[in-house]
Protein backbone atom coordinates (compact mmCIF):
# COMPACT_ATOMS: atom_id res chain seq x y z
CA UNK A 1 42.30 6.26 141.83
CA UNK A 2 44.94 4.53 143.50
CA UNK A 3 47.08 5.64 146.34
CA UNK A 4 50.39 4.75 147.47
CA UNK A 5 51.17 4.64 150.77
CA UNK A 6 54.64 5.06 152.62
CA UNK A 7 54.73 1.22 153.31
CA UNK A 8 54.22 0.71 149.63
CA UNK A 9 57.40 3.01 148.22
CA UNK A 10 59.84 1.04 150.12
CA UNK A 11 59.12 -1.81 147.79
CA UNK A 12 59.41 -0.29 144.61
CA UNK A 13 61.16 -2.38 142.05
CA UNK A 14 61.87 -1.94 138.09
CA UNK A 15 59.26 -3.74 137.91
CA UNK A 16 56.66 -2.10 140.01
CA UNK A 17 57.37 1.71 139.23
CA UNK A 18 55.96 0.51 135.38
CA UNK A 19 53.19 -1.05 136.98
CA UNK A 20 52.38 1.86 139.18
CA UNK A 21 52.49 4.40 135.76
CA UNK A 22 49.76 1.21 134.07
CA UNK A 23 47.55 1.57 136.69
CA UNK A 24 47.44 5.12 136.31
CA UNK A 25 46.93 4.26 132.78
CA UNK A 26 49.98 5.16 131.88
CA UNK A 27 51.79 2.01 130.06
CA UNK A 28 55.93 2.43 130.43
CA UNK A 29 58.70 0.24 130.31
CA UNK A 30 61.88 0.36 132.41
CA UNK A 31 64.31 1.16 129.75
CA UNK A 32 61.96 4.26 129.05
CA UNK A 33 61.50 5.46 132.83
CA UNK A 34 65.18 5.61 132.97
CA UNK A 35 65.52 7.58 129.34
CA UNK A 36 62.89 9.81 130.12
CA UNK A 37 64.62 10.43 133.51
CA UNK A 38 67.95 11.08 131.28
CA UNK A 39 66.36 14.08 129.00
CA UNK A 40 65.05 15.77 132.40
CA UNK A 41 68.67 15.39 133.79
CA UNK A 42 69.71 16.75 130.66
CA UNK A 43 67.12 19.90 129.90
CA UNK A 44 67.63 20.30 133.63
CA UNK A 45 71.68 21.11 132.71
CA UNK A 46 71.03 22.64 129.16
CA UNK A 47 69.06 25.48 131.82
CA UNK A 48 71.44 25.39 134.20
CA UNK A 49 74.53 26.20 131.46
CA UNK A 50 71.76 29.05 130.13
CA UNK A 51 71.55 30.38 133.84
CA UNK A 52 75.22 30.65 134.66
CA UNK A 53 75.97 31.92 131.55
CA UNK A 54 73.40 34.58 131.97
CA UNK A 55 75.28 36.31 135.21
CA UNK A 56 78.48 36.09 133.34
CA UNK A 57 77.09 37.86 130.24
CA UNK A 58 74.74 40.45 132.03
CA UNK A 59 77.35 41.84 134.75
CA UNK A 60 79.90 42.18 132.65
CA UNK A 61 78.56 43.71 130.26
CA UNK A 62 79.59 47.79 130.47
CA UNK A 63 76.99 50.13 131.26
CA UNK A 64 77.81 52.63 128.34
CA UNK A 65 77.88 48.99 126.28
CA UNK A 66 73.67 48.49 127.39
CA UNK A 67 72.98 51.74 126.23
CA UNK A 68 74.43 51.52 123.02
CA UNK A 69 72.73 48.04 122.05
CA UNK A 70 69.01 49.62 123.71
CA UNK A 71 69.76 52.64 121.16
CA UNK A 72 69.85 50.40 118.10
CA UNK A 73 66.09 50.33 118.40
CA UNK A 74 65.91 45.98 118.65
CA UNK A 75 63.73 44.18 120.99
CA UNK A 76 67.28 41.94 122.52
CA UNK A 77 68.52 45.54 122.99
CA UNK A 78 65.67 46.78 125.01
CA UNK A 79 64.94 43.91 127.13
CA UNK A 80 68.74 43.44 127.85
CA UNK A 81 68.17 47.57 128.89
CA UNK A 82 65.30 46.87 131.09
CA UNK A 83 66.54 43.96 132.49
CA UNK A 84 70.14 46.11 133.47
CA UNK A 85 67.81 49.02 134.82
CA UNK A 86 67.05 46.26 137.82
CA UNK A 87 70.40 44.80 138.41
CA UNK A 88 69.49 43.43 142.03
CA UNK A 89 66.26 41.87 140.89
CA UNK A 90 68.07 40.28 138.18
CA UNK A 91 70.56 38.65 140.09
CA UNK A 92 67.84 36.85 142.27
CA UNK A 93 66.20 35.95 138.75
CA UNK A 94 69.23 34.23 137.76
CA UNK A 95 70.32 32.50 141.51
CA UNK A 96 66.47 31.30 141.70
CA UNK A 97 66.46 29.69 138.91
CA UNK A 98 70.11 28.20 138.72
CA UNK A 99 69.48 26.93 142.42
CA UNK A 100 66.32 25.51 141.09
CA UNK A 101 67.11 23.62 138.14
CA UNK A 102 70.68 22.28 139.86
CA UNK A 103 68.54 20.92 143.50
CA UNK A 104 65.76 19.71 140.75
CA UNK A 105 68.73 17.66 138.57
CA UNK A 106 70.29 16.30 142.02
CA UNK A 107 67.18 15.13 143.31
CA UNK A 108 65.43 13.61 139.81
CA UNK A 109 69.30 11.77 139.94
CA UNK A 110 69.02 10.32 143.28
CA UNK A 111 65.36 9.05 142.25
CA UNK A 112 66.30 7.31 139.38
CA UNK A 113 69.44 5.46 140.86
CA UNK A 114 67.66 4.78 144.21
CA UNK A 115 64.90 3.23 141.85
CA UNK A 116 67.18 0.91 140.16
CA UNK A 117 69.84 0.33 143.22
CA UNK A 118 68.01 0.51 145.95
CA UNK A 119 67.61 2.76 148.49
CA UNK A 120 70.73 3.10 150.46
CA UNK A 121 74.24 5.42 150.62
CA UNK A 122 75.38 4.25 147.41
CA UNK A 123 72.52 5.84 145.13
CA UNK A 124 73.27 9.33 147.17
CA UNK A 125 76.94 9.50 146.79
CA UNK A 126 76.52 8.60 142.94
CA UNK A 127 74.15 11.11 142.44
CA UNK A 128 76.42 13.60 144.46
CA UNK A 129 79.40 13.37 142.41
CA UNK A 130 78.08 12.70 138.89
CA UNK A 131 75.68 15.55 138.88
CA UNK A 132 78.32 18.00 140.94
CA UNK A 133 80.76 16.84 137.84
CA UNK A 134 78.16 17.21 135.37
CA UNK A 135 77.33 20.90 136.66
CA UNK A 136 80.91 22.25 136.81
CA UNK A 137 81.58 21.44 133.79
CA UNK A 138 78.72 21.38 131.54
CA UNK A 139 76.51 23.85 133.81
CA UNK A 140 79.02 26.53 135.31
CA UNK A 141 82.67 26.12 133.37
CA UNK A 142 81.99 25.54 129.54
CA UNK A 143 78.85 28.42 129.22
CA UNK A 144 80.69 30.66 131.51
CA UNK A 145 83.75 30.24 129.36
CA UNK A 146 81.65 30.69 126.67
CA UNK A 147 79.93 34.03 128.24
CA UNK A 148 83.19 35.81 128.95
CA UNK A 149 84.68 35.22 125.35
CA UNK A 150 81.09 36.35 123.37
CA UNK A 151 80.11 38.90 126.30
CA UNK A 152 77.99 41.14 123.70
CA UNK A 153 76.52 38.74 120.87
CA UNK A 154 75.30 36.04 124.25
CA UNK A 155 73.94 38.87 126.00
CA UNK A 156 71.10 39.70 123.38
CA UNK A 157 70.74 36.22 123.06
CA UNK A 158 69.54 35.44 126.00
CA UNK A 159 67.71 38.75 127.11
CA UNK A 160 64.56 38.04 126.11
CA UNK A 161 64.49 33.93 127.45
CA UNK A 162 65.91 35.57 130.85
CA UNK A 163 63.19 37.94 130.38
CA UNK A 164 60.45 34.99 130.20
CA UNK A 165 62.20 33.29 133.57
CA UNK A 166 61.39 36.34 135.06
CA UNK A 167 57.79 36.23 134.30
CA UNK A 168 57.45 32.59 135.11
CA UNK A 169 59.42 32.51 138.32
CA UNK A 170 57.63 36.02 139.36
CA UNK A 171 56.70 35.05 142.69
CA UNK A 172 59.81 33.27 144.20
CA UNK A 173 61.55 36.04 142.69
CA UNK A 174 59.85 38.76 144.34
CA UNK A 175 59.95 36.29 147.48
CA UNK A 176 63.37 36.04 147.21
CA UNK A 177 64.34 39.83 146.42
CA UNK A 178 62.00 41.26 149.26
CA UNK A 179 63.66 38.66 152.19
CA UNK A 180 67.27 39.28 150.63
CA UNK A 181 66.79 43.07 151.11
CA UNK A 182 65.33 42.54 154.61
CA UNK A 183 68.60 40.53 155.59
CA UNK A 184 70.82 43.56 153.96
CA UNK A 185 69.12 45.85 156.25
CA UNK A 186 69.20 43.75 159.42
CA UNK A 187 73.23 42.77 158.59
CA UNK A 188 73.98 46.44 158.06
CA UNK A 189 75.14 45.42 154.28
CA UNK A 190 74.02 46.97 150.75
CA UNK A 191 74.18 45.14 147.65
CA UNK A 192 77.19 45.95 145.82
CA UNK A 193 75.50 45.18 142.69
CA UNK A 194 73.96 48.28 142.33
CA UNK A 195 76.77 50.33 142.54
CA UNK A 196 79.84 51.07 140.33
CA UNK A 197 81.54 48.08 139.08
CA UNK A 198 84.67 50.49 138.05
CA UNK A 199 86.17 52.65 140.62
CA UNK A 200 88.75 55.22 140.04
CA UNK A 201 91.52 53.38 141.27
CA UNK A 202 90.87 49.90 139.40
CA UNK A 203 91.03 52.36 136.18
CA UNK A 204 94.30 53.24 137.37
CA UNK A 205 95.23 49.49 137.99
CA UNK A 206 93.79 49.06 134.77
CA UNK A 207 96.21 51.69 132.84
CA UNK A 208 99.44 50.03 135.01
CA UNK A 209 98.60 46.63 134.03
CA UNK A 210 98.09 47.76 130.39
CA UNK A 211 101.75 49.27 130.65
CA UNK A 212 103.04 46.15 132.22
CA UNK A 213 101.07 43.86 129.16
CA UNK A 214 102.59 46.17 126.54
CA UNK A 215 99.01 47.55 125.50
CA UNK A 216 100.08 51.26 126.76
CA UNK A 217 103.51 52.74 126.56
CA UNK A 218 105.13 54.81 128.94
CA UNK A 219 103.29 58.56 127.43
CA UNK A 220 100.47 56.91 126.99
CA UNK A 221 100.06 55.82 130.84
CA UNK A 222 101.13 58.89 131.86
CA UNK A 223 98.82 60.71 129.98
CA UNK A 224 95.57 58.44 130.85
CA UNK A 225 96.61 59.73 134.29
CA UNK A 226 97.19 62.53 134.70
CA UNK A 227 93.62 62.59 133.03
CA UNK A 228 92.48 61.20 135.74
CA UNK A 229 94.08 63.80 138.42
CA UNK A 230 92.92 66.49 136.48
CA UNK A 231 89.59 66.77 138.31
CA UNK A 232 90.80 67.17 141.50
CA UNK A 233 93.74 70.07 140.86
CA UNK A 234 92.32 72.95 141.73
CA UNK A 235 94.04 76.37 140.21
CA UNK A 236 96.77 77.18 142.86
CA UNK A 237 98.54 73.74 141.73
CA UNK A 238 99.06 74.47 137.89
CA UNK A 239 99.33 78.83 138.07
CA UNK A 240 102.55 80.53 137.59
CA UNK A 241 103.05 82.40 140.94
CA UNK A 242 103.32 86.32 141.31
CA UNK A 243 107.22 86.06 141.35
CA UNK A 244 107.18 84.92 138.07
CA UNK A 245 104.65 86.81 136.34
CA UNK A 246 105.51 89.06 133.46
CA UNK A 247 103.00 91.88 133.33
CA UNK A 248 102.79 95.71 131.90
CA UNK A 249 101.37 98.84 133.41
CA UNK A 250 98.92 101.31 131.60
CA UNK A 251 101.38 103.76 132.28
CA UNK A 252 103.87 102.06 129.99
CA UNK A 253 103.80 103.18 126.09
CA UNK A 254 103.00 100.66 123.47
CA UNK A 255 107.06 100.68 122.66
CA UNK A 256 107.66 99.96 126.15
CA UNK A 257 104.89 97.28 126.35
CA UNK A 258 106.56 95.98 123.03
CA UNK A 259 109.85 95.46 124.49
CA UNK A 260 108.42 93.60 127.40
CA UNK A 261 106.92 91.25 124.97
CA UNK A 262 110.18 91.02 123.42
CA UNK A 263 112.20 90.30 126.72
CA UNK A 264 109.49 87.62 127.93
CA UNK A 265 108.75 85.71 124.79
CA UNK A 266 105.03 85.85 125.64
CA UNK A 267 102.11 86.68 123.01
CA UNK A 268 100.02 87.97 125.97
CA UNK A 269 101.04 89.46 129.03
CA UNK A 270 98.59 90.90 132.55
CA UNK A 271 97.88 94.53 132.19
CA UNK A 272 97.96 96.41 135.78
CA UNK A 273 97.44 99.79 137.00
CA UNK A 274 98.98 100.31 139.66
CA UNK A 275 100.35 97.66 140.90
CA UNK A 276 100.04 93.62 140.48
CA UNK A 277 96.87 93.55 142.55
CA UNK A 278 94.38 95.11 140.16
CA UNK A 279 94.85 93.83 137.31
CA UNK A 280 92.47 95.04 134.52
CA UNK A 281 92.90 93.00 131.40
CA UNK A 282 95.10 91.17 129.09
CA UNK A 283 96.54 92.97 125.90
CA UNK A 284 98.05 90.71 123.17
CA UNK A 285 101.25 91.31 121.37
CA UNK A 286 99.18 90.93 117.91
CA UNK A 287 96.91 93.70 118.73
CA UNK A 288 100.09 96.12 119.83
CA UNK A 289 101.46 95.39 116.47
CA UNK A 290 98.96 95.85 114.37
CA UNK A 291 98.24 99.47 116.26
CA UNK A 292 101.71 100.07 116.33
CA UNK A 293 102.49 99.31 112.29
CA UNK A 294 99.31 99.98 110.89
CA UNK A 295 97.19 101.76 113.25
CA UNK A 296 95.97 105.47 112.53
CA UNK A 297 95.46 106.90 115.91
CA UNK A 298 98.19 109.34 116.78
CA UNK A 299 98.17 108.78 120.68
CA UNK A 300 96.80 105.13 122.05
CA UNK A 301 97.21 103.50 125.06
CA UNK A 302 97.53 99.78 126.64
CA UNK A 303 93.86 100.72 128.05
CA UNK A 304 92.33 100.54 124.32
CA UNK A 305 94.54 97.30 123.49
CA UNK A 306 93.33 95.65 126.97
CA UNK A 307 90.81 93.00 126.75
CA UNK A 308 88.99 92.03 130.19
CA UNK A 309 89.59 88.57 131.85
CA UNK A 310 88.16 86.29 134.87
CA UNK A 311 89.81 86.65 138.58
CA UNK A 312 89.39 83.61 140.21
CA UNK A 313 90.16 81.83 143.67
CA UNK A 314 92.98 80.28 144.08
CA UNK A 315 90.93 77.04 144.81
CA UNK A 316 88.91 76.69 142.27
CA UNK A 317 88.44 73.25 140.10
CA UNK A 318 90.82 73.22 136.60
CA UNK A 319 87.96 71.03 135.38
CA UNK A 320 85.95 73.46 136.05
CA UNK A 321 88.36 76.17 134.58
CA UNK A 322 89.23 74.86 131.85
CA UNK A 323 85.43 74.97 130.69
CA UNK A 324 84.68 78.13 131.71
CA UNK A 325 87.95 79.75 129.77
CA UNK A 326 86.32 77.70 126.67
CA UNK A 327 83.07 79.20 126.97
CA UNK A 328 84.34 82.60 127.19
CA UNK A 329 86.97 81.76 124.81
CA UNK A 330 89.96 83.26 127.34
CA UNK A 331 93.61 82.44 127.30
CA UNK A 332 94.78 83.83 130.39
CA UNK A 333 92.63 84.44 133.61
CA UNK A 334 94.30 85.60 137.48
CA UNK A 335 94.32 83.76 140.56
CA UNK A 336 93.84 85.38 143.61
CA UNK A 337 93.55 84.57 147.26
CA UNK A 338 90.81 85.27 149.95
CA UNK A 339 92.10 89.19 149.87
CA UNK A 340 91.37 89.61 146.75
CA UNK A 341 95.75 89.82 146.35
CA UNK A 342 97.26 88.62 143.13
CA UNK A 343 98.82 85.04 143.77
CA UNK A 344 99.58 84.50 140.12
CA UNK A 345 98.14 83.57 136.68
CA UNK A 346 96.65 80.64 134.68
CA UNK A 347 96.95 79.97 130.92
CA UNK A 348 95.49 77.91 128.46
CA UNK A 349 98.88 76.17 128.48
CA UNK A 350 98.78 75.27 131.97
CA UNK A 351 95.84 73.20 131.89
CA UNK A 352 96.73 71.91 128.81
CA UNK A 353 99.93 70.27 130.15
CA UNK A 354 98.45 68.95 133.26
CA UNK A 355 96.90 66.23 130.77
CA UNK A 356 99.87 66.35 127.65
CA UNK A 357 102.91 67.10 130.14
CA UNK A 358 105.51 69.59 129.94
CA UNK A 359 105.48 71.82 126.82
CA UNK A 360 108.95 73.03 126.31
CA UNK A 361 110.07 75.60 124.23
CA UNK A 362 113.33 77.63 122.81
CA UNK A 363 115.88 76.81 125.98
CA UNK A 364 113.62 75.75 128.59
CA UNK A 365 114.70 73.29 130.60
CA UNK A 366 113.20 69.81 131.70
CA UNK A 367 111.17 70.15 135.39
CA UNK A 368 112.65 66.84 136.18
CA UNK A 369 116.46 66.35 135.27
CA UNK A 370 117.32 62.30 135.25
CA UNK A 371 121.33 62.46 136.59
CA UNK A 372 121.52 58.48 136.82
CA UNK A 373 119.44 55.92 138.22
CA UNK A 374 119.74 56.99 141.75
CA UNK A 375 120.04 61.36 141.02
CA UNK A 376 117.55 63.46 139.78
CA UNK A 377 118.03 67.53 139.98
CA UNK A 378 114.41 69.26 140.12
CA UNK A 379 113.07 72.91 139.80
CA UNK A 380 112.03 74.11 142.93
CA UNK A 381 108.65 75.06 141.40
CA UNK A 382 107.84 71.16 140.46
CA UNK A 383 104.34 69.98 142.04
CA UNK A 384 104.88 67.43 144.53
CA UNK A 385 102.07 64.99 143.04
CA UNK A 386 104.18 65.13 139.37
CA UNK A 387 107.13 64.20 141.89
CA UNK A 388 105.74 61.58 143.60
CA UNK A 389 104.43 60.15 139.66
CA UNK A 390 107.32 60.55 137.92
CA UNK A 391 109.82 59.15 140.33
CA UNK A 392 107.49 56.51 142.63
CA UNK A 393 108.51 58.32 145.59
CA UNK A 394 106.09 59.04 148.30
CA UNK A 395 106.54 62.63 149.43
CA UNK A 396 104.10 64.44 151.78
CA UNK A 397 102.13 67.38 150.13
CA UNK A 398 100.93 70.00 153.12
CA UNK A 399 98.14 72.71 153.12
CA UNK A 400 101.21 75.07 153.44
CA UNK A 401 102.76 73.74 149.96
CA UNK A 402 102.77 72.08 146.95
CA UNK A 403 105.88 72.04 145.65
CA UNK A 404 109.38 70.43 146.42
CA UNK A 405 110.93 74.02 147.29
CA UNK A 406 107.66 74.44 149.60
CA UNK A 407 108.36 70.84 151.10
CA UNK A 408 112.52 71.89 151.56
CA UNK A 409 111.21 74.91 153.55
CA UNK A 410 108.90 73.10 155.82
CA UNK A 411 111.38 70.79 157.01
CA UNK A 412 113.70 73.39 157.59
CA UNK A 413 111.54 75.77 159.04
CA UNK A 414 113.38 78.74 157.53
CA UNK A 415 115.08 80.08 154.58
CA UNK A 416 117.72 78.00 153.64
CA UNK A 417 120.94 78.45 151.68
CA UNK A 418 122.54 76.40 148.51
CA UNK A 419 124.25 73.71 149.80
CA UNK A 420 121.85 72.67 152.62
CA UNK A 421 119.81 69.37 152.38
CA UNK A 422 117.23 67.15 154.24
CA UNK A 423 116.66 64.05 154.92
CA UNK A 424 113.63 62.19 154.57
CA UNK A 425 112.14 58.49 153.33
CA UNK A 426 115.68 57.45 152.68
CA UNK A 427 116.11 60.53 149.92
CA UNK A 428 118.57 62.92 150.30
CA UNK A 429 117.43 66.74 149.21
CA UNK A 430 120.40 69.01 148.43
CA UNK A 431 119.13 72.80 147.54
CA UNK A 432 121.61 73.21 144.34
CA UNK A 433 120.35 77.03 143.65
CA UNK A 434 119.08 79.88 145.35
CA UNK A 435 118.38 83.08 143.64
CA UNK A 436 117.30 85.86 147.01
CA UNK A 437 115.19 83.95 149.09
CA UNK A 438 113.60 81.64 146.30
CA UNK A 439 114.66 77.97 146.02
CA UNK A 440 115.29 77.35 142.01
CA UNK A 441 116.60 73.84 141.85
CA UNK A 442 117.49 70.50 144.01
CA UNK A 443 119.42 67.43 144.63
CA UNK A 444 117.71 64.52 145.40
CA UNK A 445 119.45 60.94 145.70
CA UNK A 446 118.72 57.89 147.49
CA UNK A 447 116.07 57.14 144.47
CA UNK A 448 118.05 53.07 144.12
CA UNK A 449 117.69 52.54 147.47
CA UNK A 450 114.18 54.09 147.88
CA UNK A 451 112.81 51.43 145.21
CA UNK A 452 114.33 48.71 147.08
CA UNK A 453 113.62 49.47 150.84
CA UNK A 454 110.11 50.40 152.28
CA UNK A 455 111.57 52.63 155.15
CA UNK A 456 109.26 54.83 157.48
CA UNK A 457 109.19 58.40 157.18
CA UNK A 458 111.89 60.58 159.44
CA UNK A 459 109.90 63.32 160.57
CA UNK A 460 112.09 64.34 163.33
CA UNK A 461 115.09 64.82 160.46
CA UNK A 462 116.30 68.94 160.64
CA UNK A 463 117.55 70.42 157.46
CA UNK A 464 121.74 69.88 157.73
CA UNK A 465 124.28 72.42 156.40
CA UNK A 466 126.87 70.07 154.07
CA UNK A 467 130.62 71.34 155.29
């Protein structure tokens, strides 16, 4: 066996290095040192493409995306599951061996021009920039190019060879993963990679920039989200309040209950006795005609017509709601506050438009009246959030209110008359009707000069009286 020592390396020639591999009984020449130098460089890159590729292709790759492939029953499928169910060991599969095979190609480079150029600068700074070129474009920019455009198809590809680099590289790996969470804990950081990659708000983003693109139109967008603030109304938001309520008494007489039907243009109206605040059922206007047409009994009351329904709080979730009136197949449930009091009454319809939008009907008019670019006239019952949406204003919604005639009288700190208006955010808010103490509609202007200026809030301004 023969042994090199340091003195001997630093007169390695073309000539020598062959002579070296012969005395190990290995006969090369120099033409084939340097090729077989060449296919390591290039297997080296090949693995280093396969590696980049790999973290392109794996993270973004959708969750509900993994489970669907891992359903189909294929072995790709459930490695590529397994391998997702990890995500942080993974990643240090991936940066191990892309680190590895890049440091491995640099210094294999640096050998093989050092052995025919000499040792010196020059071998180092060739080796630097030909195999940084080599791996940003052959190793990082053309697979991860490749990655993002065949996402799916590379993913199962490559599951089951990323699978194998796990196995083989087991030990740096678990090296690697164990020091890497030590540092997390020591730095105060997490890894992000094992949470969420889509929050709530980059959906949003998402839905705007798919407007913006021409992918979404205007209903669409404004559908997708209000979908998205439907979880997080709670019942006091979407109910029609007690001053607008249509409801019949058990005292009344099925013609009387009839022509209340009539004068609202409801099909089912709150049944009270009493008063407002115990309310015992809902009786539909189909039921009242069949009894009244058709119906044999001689003397029947709203009581045998009245179906029971759910009281609820006036916080509680529409989401929640919403299922809840499915499952116990209900049209029309009551809100009520912490007393137990009436505050009004939620409908099928309700819920439904907080996702759809407005459903008019006969006469009704639009919550949200477009004047001109700068004017808009609004009901005073209009939520503050659908406001804020529909007009890209940014008004303040209170624990005292929700809506813009809630908003007018906390400003003013009163009651306050048709004709008065505030000032705020560079919008001016006219009250246009009154009807007793109830505001029914308002002014608002400024809306131009509200898109083009980014003023701060005036929340010393006091509601004015215009002469």
């Amino acid at each position: 066996m023969v042994t090199l020592t340091p003195a001997d390396t630093q007169i390695l020639t073309p000539m020598t290095v062959p002579l070296a591999f012969e005395v190990l009984g290995v006969s090369i020449s120099n033409t084939l040192f340097a090729v077989l130098g060449g296919l390591v460089i290039l297997v080296l890159l090949v693995l280093s493409g396969f590696f980049s590729s790999s973290e392109i292709a794996m993270f973004s790759l959708a969750s509900h995306r993994v489970e669907a492939l891992s359903s189909n029953g294929t072995k790709a499928g459930t490695t590529l599951a397994a391998l997702r169910n990890d995500p942080h060991r993974l990643l240090v599969t991936i940066l191990v061996g892309n680190n590895l095979v890049n440091i491995a190609m640099s210094a294999i480079a640096t050998g093989l021009l050092s052995f025919y150029l000499g040792n010196g600068l020059l071998p180092v700074v060739i080796s630097t920039v030909g195999i940084t070129s080599l791996v940003l474009l052959f190793g990082e920019s053309a697979p991860k190019s490749y990655a993002i455009e065949n996402t799916e198809s590379w993913a199962l590809a490559i599951a089951r060879p990323l699978k194998f680099a796990q196995r083989l590289l087991l030990p740096l790996i678990v090296l690697f993963d164990y020091l890497t969470r030590i540092v997390n804990s020591v730095t105060g950081g997490r890894s992000a990679i094992e949470t969420s990659y889509v929050t709530r708000q980059e959906i949003r983003d998402i839905i705007e920039t798919g407007e913006r693109e021409g992918v979404l139109d205007e209903e669409e967008r404004e559908m997708l989200q209000r979908t998205l603030r439907f979880n997080n109304t709670i019942a006091k938001e979407v109910m029609t309040p007690r001053l607008d309520m249509t409801a019949v008494s058990t005292d009344d007489s099925p013609e009387e209950a009839l022509e209340t039907f009539v004068r609202s243009n409801h099909a089912r109206l709150p049944v009270y006795e009493g008063g407002l605040d115990n309310i015992i059922g809902v009786v539909h206007i189909r039921d009242l005609v069949r009894e009244l047409q058709y119906g044999e009994a001689e003397d029947v009351s709203l009581n045998d017509l009245t179906t029971p329904t759910l009281h609820v709080p006036e916080s509680k979730n529409v989401d929640d709601l919403l299922t809840e009136m499915r499952h116990e197949r209900l049209h029309l449930v009551i809100v009520v506050d912490e007393f137990g009091t009436t505050e009004g009454l939620v409908t099928m319809e309700d819920l439904t438009e907080e996702i759809v939008g407005e459903i008019l009907e006969g006469g009704e008019e639009e919550p949200i009246e477009t004047v001109d670019d700068d004017t808009v006239i609004v009901k005073g019952e209009v939520n503050i959030d659908e406001l804020n949406e529909t007009l890209g204003v940014d008004l303040p919604e209170g624990e005292e209110f929700e809506t813009i005639a809630g908003f007018i009288f906390n400003r003013a700190g009163r009651l306050v008359e048709e004709g008065e208006s505030t000032e705020y955010d560079g919008l001016t808010i006219r009250v246009e009707q009154v009807e007793n103490t109830r505001i029914m509609r308002a002014r608002i202007d400024g809306l131009a000069a509200a898109d083009d200026e980014d003023a701060e809030p005036e929340p010393d301004a006091e509601a004015t009286t215009d002469d």
